[in-house]
Protein backbone atom coordinates (compact mmCIF):
# COMPACT_ATOMS: atom_id res chain seq x y z
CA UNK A 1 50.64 64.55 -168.53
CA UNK A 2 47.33 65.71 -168.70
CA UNK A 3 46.95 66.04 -172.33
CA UNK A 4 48.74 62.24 -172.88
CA UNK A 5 46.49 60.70 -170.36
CA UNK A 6 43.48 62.25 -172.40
CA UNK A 7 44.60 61.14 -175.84
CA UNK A 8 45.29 57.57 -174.73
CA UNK A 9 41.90 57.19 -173.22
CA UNK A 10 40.37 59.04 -176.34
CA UNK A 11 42.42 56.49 -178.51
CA UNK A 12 41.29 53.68 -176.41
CA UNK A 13 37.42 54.73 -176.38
CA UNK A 14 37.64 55.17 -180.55
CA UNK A 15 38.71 51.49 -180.81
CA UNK A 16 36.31 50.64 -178.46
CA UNK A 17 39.04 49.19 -176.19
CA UNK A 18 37.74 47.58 -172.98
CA UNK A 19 40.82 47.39 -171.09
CA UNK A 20 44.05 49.56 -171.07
CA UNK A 21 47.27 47.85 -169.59
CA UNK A 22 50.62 49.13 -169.22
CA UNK A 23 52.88 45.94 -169.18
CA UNK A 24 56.49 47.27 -167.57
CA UNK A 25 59.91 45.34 -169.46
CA UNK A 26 63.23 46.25 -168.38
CA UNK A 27 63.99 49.02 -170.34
CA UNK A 28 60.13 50.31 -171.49
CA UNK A 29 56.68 49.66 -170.92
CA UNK A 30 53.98 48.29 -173.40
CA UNK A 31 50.33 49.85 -173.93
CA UNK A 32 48.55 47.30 -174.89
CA UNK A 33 44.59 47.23 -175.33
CA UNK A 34 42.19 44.50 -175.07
CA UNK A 35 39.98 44.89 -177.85
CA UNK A 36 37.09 43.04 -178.46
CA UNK A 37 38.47 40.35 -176.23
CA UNK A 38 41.84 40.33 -177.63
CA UNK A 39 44.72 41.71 -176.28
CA UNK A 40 47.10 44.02 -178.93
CA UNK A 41 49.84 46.03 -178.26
CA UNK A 42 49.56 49.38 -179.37
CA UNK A 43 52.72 50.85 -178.65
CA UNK A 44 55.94 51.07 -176.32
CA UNK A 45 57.17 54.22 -174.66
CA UNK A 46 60.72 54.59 -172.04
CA UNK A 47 60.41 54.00 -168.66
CA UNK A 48 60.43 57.37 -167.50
CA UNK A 49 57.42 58.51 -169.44
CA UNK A 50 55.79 55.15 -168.52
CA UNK A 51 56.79 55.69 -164.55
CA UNK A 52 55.31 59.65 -165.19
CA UNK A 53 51.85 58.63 -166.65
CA UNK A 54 51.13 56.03 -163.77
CA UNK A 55 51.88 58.45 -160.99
CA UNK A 56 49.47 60.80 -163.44
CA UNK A 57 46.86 58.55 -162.96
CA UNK A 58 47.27 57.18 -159.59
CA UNK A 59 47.15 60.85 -158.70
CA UNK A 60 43.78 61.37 -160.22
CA UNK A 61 42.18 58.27 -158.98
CA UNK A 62 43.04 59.43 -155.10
CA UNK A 63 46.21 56.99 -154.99
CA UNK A 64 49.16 56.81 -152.90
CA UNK A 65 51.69 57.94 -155.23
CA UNK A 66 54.76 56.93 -153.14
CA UNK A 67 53.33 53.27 -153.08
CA UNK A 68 54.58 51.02 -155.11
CA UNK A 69 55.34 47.64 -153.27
CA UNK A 70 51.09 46.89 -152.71
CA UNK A 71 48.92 46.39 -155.02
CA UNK A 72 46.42 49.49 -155.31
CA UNK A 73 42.86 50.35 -156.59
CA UNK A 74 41.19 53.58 -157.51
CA UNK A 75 38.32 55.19 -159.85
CA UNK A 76 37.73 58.50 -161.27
CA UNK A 77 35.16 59.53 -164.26
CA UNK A 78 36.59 61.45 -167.15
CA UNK A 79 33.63 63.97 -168.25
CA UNK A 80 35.96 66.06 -171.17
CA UNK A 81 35.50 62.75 -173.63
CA UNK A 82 32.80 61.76 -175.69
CA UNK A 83 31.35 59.45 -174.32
CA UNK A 84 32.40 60.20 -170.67
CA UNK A 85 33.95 57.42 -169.45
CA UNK A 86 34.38 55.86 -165.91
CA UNK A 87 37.69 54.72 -165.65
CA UNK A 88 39.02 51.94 -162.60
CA UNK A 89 42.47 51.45 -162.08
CA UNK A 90 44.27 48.87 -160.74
CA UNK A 91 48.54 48.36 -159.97
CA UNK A 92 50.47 45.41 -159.23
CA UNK A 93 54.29 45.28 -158.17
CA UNK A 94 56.10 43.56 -160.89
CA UNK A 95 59.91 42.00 -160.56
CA UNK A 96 60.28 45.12 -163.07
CA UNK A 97 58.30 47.83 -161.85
CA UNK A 98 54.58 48.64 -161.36
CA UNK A 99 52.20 47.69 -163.39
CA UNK A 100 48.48 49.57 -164.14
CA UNK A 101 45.84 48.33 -166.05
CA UNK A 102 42.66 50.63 -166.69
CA UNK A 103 39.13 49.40 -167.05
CA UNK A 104 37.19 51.18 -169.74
CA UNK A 105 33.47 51.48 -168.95
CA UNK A 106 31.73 54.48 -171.59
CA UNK A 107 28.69 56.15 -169.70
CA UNK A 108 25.77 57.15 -171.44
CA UNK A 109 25.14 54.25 -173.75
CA UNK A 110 22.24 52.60 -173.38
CA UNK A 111 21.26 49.13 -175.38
CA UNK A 112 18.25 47.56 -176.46
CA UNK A 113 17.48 43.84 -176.27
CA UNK A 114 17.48 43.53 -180.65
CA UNK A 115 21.08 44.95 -180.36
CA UNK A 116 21.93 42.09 -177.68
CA UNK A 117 21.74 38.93 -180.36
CA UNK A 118 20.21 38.39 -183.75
CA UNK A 119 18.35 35.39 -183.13
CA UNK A 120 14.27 37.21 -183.33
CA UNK A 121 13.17 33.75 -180.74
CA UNK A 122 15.65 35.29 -178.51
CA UNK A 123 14.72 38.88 -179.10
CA UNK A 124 10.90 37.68 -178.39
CA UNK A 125 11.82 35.83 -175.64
CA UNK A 126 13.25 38.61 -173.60
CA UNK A 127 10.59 41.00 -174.23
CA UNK A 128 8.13 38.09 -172.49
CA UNK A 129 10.16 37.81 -169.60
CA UNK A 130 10.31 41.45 -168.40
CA UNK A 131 6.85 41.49 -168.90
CA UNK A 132 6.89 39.34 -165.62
CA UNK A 133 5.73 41.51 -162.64
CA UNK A 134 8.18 39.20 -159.67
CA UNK A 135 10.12 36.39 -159.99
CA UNK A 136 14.01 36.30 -160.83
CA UNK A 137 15.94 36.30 -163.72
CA UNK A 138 20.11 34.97 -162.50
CA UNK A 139 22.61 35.98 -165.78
CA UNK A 140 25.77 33.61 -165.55
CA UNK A 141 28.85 33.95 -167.93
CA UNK A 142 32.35 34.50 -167.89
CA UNK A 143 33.92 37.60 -167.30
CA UNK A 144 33.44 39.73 -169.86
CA UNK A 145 31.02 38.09 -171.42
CA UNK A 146 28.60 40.86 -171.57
CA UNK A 147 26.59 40.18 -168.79
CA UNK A 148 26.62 43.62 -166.84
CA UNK A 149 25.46 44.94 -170.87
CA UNK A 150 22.80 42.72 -170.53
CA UNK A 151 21.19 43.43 -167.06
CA UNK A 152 21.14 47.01 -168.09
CA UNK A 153 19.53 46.32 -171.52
CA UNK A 154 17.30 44.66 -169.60
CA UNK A 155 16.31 47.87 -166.98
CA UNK A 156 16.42 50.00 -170.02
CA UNK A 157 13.38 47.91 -171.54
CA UNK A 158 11.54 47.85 -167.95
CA UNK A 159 12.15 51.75 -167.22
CA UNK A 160 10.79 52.13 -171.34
CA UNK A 161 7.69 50.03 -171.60
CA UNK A 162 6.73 49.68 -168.11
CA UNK A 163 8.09 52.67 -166.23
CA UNK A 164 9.48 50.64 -163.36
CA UNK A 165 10.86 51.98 -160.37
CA UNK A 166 14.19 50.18 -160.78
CA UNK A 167 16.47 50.40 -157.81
CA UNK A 168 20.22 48.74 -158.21
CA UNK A 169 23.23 47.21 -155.51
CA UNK A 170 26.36 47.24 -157.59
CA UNK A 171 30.14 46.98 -156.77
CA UNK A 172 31.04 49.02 -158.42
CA UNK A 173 28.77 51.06 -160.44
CA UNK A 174 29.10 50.52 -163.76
CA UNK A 175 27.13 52.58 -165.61
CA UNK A 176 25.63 55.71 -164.54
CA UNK A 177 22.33 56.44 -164.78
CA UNK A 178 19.62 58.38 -163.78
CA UNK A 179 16.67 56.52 -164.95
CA UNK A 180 17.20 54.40 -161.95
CA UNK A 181 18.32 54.55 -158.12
CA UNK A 182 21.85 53.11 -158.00
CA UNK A 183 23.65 52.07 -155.09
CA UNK A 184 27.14 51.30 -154.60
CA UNK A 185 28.74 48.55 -151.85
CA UNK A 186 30.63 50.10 -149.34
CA UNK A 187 32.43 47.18 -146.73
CA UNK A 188 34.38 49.74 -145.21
CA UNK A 189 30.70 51.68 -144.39
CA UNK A 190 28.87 48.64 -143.76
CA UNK A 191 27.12 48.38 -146.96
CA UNK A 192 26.95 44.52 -148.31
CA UNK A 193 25.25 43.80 -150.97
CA UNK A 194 22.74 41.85 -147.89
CA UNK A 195 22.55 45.83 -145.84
CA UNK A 196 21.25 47.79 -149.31
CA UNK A 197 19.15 44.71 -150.09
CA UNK A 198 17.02 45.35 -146.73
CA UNK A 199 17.41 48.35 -146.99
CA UNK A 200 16.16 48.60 -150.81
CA UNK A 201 13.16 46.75 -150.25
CA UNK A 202 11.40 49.22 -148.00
CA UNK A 203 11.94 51.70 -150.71
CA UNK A 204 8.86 50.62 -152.73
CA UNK A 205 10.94 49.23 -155.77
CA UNK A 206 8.64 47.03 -158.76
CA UNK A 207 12.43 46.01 -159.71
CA UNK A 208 15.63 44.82 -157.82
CA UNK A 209 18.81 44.60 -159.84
CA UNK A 210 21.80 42.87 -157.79
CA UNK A 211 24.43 43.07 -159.22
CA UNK A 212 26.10 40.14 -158.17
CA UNK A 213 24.73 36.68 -155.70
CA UNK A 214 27.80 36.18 -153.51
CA UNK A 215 26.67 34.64 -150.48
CA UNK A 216 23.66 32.46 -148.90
CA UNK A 217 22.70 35.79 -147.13
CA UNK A 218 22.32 37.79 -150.77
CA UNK A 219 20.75 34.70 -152.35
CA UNK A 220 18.22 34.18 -149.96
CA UNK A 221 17.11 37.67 -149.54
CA UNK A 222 17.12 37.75 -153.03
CA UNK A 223 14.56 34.74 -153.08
CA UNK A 224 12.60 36.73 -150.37
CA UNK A 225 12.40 40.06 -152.19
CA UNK A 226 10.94 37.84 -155.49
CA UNK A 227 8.49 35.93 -153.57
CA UNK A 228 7.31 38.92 -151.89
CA UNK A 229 6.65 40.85 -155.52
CA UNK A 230 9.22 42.28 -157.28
CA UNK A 231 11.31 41.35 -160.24
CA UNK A 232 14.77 40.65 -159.45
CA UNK A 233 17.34 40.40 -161.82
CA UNK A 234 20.89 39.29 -160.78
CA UNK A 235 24.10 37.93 -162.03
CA UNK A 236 26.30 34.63 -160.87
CA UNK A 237 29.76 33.39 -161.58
CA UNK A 238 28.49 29.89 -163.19
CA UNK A 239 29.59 27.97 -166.27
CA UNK A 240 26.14 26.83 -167.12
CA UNK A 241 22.15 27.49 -166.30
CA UNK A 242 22.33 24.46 -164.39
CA UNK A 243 25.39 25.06 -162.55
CA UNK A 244 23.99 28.16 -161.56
CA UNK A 245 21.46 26.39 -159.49
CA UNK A 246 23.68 23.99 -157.88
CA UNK A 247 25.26 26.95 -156.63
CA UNK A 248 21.87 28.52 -155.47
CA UNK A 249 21.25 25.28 -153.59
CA UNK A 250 24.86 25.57 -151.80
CA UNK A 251 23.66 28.82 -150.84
CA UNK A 252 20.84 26.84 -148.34
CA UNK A 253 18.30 27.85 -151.08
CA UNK A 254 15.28 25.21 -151.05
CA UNK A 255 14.42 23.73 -154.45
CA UNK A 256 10.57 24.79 -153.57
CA UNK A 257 11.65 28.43 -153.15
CA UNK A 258 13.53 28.65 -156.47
CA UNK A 259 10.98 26.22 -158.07
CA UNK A 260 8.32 29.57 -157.22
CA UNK A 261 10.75 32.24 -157.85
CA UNK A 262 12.97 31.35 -160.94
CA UNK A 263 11.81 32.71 -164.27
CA UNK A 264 15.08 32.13 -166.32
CA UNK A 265 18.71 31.21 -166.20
CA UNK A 266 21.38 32.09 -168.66
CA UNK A 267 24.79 31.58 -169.82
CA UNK A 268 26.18 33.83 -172.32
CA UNK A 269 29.44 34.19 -174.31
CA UNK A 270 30.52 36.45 -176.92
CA UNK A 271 31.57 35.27 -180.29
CA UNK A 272 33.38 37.51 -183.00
CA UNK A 273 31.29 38.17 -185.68
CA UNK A 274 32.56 37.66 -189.46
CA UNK A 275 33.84 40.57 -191.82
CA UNK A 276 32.87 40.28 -195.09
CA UNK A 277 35.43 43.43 -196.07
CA UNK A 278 38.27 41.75 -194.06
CA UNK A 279 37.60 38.08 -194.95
CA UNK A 280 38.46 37.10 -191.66
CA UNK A 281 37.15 37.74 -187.79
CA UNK A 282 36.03 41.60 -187.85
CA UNK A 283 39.76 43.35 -187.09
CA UNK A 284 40.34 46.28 -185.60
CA UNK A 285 41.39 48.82 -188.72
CA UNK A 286 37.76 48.88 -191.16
CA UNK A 287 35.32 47.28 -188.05
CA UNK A 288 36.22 49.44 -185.52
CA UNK A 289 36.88 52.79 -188.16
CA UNK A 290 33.39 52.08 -189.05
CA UNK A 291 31.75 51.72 -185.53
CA UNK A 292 30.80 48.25 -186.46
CA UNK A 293 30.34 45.45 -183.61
CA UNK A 294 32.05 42.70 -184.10
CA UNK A 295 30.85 40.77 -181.49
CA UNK A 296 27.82 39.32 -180.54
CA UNK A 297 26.19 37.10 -177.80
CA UNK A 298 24.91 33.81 -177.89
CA UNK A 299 22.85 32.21 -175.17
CA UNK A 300 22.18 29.39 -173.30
CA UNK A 301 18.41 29.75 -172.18
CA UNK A 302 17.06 27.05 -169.60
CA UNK A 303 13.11 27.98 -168.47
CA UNK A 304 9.52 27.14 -168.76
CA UNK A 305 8.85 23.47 -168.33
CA UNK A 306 12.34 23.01 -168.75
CA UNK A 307 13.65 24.49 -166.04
CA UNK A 308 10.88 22.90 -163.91
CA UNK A 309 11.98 19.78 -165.04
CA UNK A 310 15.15 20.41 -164.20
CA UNK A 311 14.65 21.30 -160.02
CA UNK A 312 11.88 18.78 -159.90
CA UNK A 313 14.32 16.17 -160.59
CA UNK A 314 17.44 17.62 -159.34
CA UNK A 315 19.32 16.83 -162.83
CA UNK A 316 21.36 19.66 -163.10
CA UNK A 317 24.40 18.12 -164.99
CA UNK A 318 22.02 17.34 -167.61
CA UNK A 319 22.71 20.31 -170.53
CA UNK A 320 20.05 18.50 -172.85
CA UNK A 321 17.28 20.52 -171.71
CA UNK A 322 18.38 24.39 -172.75
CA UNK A 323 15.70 25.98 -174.38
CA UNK A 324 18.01 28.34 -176.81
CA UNK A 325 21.36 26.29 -177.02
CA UNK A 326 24.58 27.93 -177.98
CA UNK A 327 25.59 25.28 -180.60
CA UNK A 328 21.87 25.90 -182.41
CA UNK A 329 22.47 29.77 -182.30
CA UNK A 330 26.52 29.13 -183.57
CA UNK A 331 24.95 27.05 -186.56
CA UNK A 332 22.81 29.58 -187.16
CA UNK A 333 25.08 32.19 -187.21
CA UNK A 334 27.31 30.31 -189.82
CA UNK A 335 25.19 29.96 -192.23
CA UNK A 336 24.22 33.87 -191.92
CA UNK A 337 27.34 34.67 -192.51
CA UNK A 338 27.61 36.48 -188.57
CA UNK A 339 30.53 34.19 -187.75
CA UNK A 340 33.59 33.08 -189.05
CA UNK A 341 33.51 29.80 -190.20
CA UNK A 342 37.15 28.96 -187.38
CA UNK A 343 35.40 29.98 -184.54
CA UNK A 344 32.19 28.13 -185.23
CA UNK A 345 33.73 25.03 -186.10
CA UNK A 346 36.41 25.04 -183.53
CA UNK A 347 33.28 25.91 -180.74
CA UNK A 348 31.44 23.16 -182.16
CA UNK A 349 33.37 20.66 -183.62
């Protein structure tokens, strides 16, 4: 099983698959990959090989094999690929049989802000903001949206042109590496995101990556560790800029606080971007033979005066004030061609 479990992952990584799922019927299992957002069924193979290659896999990730009726989680990193890859698993009882799915996170890649979106005001704009030396930057966006890609484009820049000492609080780790200190939450240890934050900020750190605000404790330690110097850049499950501070203020976060600490708020959402080989959204034969992207990001921007305005008058439902707006950057990207002309005018029509 060793050699399957290789070439799967191997297939998975050359169609830059994010997600690998193994969907149990009655008398086989589907592989099916979510590429570029999209889910497509690769393949089906019998249920014993199917019942074989999970037990594979649980086995490597430090599983309990002989469990099937609970739902299960485990990791490993798979070093013999190019790229390496860090691999989570997760199973779920089925009225079938068990089911696994596979996250897909390559190591050693590392972004740069142009590569993130092709507006250049965009481009310009992020540069500016990491030139900030404290304050906090919050990242909101649906899952998958490319917000993890983001924050570490964003470290990548700082550890480049500034040489920060950047230290990190994930759950998990996504991305390895050693340019900056990462830590990993631990409940079972006693390590909360609110533990490595106190703990992180007698370490002598110019920036603070968290990667997630959960809880009043997080968020207002996180307002602490920006007013007392540092940079801190963060992610929150929000639909919109604005919506990310109504949750900030349900955390018992004062508008003056955030009013001295907030730099910028985004929202972010990738879009598919438009083939000119395939006629059609980039697919996944010529795009993803070629190593082309065919995705990109588009952001909602709210800061400045803007954002000011925003907190001073407490009007976040108002969307009218977003510096960069998504339906600006989706016209835009029409008429260059980036996207196809269904996705833009279903978005903004």
């Amino acid at each position: 099983m060793e050699y399957e479990s290789r070439m799967l992952i191997e297939k998975a990584l050359a169609l830059h698959a994010t997600d690998i799922h193994l969907d149990p019927k009655e008398k086989n299992a589907a592989v099916v990959f979510r590429i570029h957002g999209r889910l497509q069924q690769m393949f089906t193979v019998n249920k014993q090989y199917s019942e074989r290659l999970i037990a594979h896999f649980k086995f490597r990730a430090g599983m309990d094999i002989g469990e099937q009726r609970r739902p299960q989680n485990g990791a490993f990193i798979l070093k013999n690929t190019s790229p390496p890859v860090d691999l989570r698993f997760s199973t779920m009882p089925s009225n079938v049989r068990e089911s696994l799915s596979i996250r897909v996170l390559p190591q050693n890649e590392f972004h740069m802000i142009p590569s993130l979106t092709f507006d250049p005001k965009v481009i310009s704009y992020f540069y500016s903001l990491i030139s900030h030396t404290n304050g906090m930057i919050i990242l909101t966006g649906p899952t998958g949206s490319g917000k993890t890609t983001s924050l570490y484009t964003l470290m990548n820049e700082l550890k480049i042109h500034y040489d920060s000492r950047i230290v990190s609080m994930e759950d998990p780790i996504e991305i390895q590496n050693d340019a900056f200190i990462q830590t990993e939450v631990n409940e079972k240890a006693g390590l909360s995101y609110m533990e490595l934050l106190k703990s992180s900020l007698r370490h002598d750190p110019d920036v603070l990556m968290i990667g997630e605000i959960r809880d009043h404790n997080t968020a207002k330690l996180a307002i602490r560790a920006a007013l007392s110097g540092h940079l801190v850049l963060t992610t929150m499950h929000a639909s919109s800029p604005p919506g990310a501070i109504n949750r900030m203020l349900d955390f018992g976060c004062s508008v003056t606080d955030l009013q001295e600490t907030l730099l910028c708020l985004t929202s972010q959402e990738l879009f598919p971007r438009y083939c000119y080989f395939c006629n059609n959204d980039s697919c996944s034969l010529y795009c993803n033979k070629n190593k082309y992207t065919s995705r990109l990001a588009l952001f909602d921007i709210l800061a400045g005066s803007q954002l000011q305005q925003v907190l001073s008058s407490n009007n976040t439902k108002s969307s009218t004030t977003l510096t960069f707006s998504k339906k600006h950057q989706m016209i835009k990207g029409w008429v260059l061609g980036l996207f196809s002309n269904f996705k833009v005018k279903e978005s903004i029509f």
